[in-house]
Protein backbone atom coordinates (compact mmCIF):
# COMPACT_ATOMS: atom_id res chain seq x y z
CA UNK A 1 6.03 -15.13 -16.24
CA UNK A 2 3.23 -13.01 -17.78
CA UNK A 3 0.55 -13.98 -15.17
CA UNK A 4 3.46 -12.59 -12.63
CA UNK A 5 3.60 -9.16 -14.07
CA UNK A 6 1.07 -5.92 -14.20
CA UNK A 7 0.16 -4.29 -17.04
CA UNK A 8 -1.80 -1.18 -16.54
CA UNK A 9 -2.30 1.99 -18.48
CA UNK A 10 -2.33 5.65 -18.08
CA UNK A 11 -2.48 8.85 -20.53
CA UNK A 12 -1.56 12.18 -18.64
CA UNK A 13 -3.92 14.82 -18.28
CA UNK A 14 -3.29 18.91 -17.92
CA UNK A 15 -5.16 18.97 -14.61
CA UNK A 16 -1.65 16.33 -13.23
CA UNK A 17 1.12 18.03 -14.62
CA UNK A 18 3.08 21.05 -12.62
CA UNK A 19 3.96 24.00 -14.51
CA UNK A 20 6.54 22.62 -16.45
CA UNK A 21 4.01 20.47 -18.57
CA UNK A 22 5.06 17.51 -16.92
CA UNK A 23 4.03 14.66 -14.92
CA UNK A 24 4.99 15.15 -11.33
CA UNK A 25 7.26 12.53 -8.68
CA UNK A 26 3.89 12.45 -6.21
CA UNK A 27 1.82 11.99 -9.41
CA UNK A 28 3.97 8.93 -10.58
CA UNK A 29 4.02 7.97 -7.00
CA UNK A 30 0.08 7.75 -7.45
CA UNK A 31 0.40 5.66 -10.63
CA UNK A 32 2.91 3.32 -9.12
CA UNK A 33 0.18 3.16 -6.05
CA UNK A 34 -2.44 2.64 -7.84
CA UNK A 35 -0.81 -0.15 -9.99
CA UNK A 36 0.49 -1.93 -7.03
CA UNK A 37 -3.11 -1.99 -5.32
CA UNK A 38 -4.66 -3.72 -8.66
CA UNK A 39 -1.62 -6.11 -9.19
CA UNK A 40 -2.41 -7.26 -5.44
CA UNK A 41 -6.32 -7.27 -6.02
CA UNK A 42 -6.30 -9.06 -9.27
CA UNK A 43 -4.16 -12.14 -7.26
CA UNK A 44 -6.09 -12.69 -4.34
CA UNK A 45 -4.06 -9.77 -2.12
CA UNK A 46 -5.51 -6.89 -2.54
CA UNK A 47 -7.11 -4.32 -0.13
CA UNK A 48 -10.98 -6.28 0.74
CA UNK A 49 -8.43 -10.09 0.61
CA UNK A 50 -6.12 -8.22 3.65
CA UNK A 51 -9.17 -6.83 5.29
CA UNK A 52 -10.94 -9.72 6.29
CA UNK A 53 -8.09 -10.69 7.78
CA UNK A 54 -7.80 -7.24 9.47
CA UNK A 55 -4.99 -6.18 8.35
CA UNK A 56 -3.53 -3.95 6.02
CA UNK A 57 -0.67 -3.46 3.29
CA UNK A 58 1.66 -0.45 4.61
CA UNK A 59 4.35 1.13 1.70
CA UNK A 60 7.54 1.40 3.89
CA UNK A 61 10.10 2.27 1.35
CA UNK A 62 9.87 4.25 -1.85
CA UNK A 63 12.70 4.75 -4.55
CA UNK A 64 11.94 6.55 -7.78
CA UNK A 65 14.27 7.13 -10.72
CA UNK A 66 13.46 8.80 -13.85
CA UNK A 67 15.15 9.51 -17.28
CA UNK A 68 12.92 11.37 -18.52
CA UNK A 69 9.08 12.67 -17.47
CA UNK A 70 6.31 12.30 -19.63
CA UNK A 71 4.42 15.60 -20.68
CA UNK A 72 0.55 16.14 -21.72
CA UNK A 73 -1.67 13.28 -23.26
CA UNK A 74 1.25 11.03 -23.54
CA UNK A 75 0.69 7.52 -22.62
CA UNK A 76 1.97 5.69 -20.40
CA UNK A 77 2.56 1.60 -19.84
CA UNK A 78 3.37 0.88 -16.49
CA UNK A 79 4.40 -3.16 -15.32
CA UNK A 80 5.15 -4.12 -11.76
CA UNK A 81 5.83 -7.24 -10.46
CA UNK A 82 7.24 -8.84 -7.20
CA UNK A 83 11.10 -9.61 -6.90
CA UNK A 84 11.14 -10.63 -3.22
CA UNK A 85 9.26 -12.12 -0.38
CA UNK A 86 10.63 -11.77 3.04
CA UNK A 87 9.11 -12.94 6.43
CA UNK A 88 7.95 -9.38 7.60
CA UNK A 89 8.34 -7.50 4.25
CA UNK A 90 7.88 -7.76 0.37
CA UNK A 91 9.98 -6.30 -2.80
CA UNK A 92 8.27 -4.62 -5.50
CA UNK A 93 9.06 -3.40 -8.68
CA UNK A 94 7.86 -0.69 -11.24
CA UNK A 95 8.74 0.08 -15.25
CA UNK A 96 7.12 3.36 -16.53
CA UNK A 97 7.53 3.18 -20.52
CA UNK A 98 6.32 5.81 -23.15
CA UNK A 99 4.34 5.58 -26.01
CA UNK A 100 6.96 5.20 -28.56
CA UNK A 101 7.79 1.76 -25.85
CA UNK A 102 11.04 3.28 -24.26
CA UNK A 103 11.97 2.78 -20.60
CA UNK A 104 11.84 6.51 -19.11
CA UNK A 105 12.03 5.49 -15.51
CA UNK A 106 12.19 2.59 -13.05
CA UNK A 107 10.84 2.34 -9.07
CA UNK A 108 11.70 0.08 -6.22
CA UNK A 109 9.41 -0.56 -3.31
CA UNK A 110 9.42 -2.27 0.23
CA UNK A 111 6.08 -3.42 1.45
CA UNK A 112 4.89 -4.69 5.22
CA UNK A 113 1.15 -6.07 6.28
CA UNK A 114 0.19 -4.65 9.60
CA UNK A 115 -2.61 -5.55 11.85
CA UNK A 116 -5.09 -3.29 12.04
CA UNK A 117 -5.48 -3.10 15.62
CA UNK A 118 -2.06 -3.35 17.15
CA UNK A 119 -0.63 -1.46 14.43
CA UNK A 120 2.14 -3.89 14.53
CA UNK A 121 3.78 -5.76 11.29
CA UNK A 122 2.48 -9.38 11.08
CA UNK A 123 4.29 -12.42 9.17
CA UNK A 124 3.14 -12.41 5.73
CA UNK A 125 1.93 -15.19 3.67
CA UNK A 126 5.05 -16.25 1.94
CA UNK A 127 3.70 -19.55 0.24
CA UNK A 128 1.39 -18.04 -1.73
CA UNK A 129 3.11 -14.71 -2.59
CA UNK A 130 5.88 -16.68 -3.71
CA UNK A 131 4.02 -18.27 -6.63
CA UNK A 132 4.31 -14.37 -8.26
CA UNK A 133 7.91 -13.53 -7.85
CA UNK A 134 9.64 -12.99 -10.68
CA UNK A 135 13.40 -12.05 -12.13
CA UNK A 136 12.69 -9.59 -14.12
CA UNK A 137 15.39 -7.32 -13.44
CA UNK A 138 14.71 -3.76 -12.17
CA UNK A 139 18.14 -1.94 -12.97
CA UNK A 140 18.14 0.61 -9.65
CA UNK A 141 19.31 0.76 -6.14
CA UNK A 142 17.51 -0.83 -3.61
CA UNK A 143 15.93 2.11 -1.28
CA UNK A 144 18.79 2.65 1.68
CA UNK A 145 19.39 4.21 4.47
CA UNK A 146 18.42 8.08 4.23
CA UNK A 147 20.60 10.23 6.87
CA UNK A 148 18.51 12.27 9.02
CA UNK A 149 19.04 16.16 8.67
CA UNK A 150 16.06 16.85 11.83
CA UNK A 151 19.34 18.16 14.06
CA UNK A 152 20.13 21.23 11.38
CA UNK A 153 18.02 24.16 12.31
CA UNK A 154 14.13 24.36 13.16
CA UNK A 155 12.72 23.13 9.98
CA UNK A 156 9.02 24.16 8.81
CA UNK A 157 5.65 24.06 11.15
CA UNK A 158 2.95 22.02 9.45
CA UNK A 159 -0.03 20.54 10.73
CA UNK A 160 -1.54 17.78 9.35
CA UNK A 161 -5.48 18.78 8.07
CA UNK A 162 -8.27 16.98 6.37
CA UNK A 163 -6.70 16.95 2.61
CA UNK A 164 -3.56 14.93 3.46
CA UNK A 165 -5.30 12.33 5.21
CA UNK A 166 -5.92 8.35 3.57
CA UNK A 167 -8.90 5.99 3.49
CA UNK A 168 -7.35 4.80 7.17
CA UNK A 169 -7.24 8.28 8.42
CA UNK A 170 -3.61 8.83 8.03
CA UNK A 171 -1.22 11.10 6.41
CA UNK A 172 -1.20 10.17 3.09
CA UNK A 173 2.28 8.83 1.63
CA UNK A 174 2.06 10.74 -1.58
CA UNK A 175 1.20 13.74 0.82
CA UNK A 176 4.67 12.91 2.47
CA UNK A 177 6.12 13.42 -0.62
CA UNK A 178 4.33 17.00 -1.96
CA UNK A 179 4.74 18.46 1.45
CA UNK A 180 8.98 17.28 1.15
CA UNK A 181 9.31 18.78 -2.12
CA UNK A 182 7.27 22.16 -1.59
CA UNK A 183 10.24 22.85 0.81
CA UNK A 184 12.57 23.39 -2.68
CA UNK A 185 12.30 26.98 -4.09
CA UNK A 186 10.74 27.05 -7.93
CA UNK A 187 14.11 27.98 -9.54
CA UNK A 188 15.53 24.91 -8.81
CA UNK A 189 12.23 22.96 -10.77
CA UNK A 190 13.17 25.37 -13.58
CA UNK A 191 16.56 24.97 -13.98
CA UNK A 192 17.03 21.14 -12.96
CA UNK A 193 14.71 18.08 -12.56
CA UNK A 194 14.75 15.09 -10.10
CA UNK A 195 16.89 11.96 -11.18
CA UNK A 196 16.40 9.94 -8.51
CA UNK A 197 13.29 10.34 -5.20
CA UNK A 198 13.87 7.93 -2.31
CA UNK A 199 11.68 8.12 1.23
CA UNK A 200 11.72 6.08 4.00
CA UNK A 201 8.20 6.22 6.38
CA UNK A 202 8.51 5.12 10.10
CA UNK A 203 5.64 6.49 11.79
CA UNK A 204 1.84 7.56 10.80
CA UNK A 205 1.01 11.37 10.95
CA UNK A 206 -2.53 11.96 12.09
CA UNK A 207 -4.93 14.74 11.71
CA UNK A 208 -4.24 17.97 13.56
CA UNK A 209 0.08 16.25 14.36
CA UNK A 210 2.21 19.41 14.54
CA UNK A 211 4.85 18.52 12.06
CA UNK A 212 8.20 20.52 11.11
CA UNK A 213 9.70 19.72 7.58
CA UNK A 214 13.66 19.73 7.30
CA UNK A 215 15.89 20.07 4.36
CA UNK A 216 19.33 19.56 4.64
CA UNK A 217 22.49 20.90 2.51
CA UNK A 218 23.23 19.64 -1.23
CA UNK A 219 25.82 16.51 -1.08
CA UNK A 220 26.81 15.82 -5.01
CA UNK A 221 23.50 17.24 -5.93
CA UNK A 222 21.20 15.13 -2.87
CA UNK A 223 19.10 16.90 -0.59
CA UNK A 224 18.41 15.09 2.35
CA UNK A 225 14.87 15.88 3.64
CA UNK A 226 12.88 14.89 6.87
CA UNK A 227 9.21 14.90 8.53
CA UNK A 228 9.39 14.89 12.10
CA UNK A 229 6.97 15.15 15.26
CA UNK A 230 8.27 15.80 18.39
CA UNK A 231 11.87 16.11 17.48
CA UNK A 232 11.46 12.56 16.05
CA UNK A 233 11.32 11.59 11.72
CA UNK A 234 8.13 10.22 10.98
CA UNK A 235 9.49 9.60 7.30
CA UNK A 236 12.76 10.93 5.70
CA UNK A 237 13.66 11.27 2.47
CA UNK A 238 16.60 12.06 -0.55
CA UNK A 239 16.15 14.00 -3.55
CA UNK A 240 19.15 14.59 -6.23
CA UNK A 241 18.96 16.84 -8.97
CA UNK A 242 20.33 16.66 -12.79
């Protein structure tokens, strides 16, 4: 089961951490990213593997809980592993634990391989990602369905420009995620802190999109947040507060 599971290692740094002192969700939504990428690479799946076959890993679902959020030069352990390998999509999971070895926070992700010309999901390789699933248990919801919240007022204009773009030329998904949570006024980040992040992406932004950014009213402490373009959600996301 070892060989099945990543291992990988992080210490925070004051140039990451908000004002608080503490690691941020898009930061640990890096981590998580970057883990995934080198669990993939190191097994024959990685980035340059899915590129000569032209085609591309795409994160489709993101759900993020935390107990607690590490602070300045603490380390951090991170493991991932796969839990699921469907015909279009793949299951992954994430285990952030401190220095002192304590879980402080979980993550479960949905995965898809697209073709890099059509743009369009292609069946994924099921034999041989098979061989790394695992059942180690990963004790959080499942990403669900997010409602949308695009129909309750205007929102907030945003254009997509140079910084928020990827290595494909597309709106970053951690970007997604900074650009969601700027909509929340600083009080709240003083006062409370995020139990539980969840997005959902269903379209690409591209440089220069005109974007408007949508939060919708507190239900038992959610926010339910949205990207769109044209009237339509490129991603949408939940947020609730402790």
């Amino acid at each position: 089961m070892r060989d099945k599971i990543g291992e990988f290692h992080f210490t925070t740094e004051e140039y990451l951490l908000d004002f608080r002192g503490r690691v941020t969700i898009p930061m640990i939504g890096n981590y998580l990213l970057h883990a995934a990428s080198n669990h993939a690479s190191i097994r024959g799946f990685g980035f340059n593997d899915m590129n000569q076959k032209h085609t591309a890993w795409v994160l489709s679902r993101l759900a993020i809980e935390m107990y607690a959020y590490p602070s300045m030069s603490e380390p951090i352990t991170l493991y991932t592993w796969i839990d699921e390998v469907g015909r279009l999509f793949t299951s992954r999971c994430f285990e952030l634990v401190n220095g002192e070895g304590k879980s402080v926070g979980f993550a479960r992700s949905i995965w898809a391989a697209i073709d890099m010309e059509t743009r369009r999901p292609t069946p994924l390789d099921a034999e041989r990602l098979n061989i790394y699933v695992t059942d180690r248990p990963c004790p959080i919801e499942r990403p669900g369905k997010i409602p949308p919240v695009e129909d309750q007022g205007e929102g907030v204009a945003y254009q997509v420009k140079y910084s928020d773009l990827d290595v494909n030329g597309h709106f970053n998904s951690i970007k997604y995620m900074e650009h969601l949570l700027d909509l929340f006024d600083l009080t709240l980040f003083k006062e409370k802190e995020i139990s539980r992040f969840e997005i959902a992406y269903q379209a690409e932004g591209r440089y220069g999109m005109p974007l408007t950014l949508h939060k919708g009213e507190a239900i038992d402490n959610t926010y339910n947040l949205a990207i769109c373009h044209e009237g339509k959600a490129i991603c949408r996301a939940a947020a609730t507060w402790r």
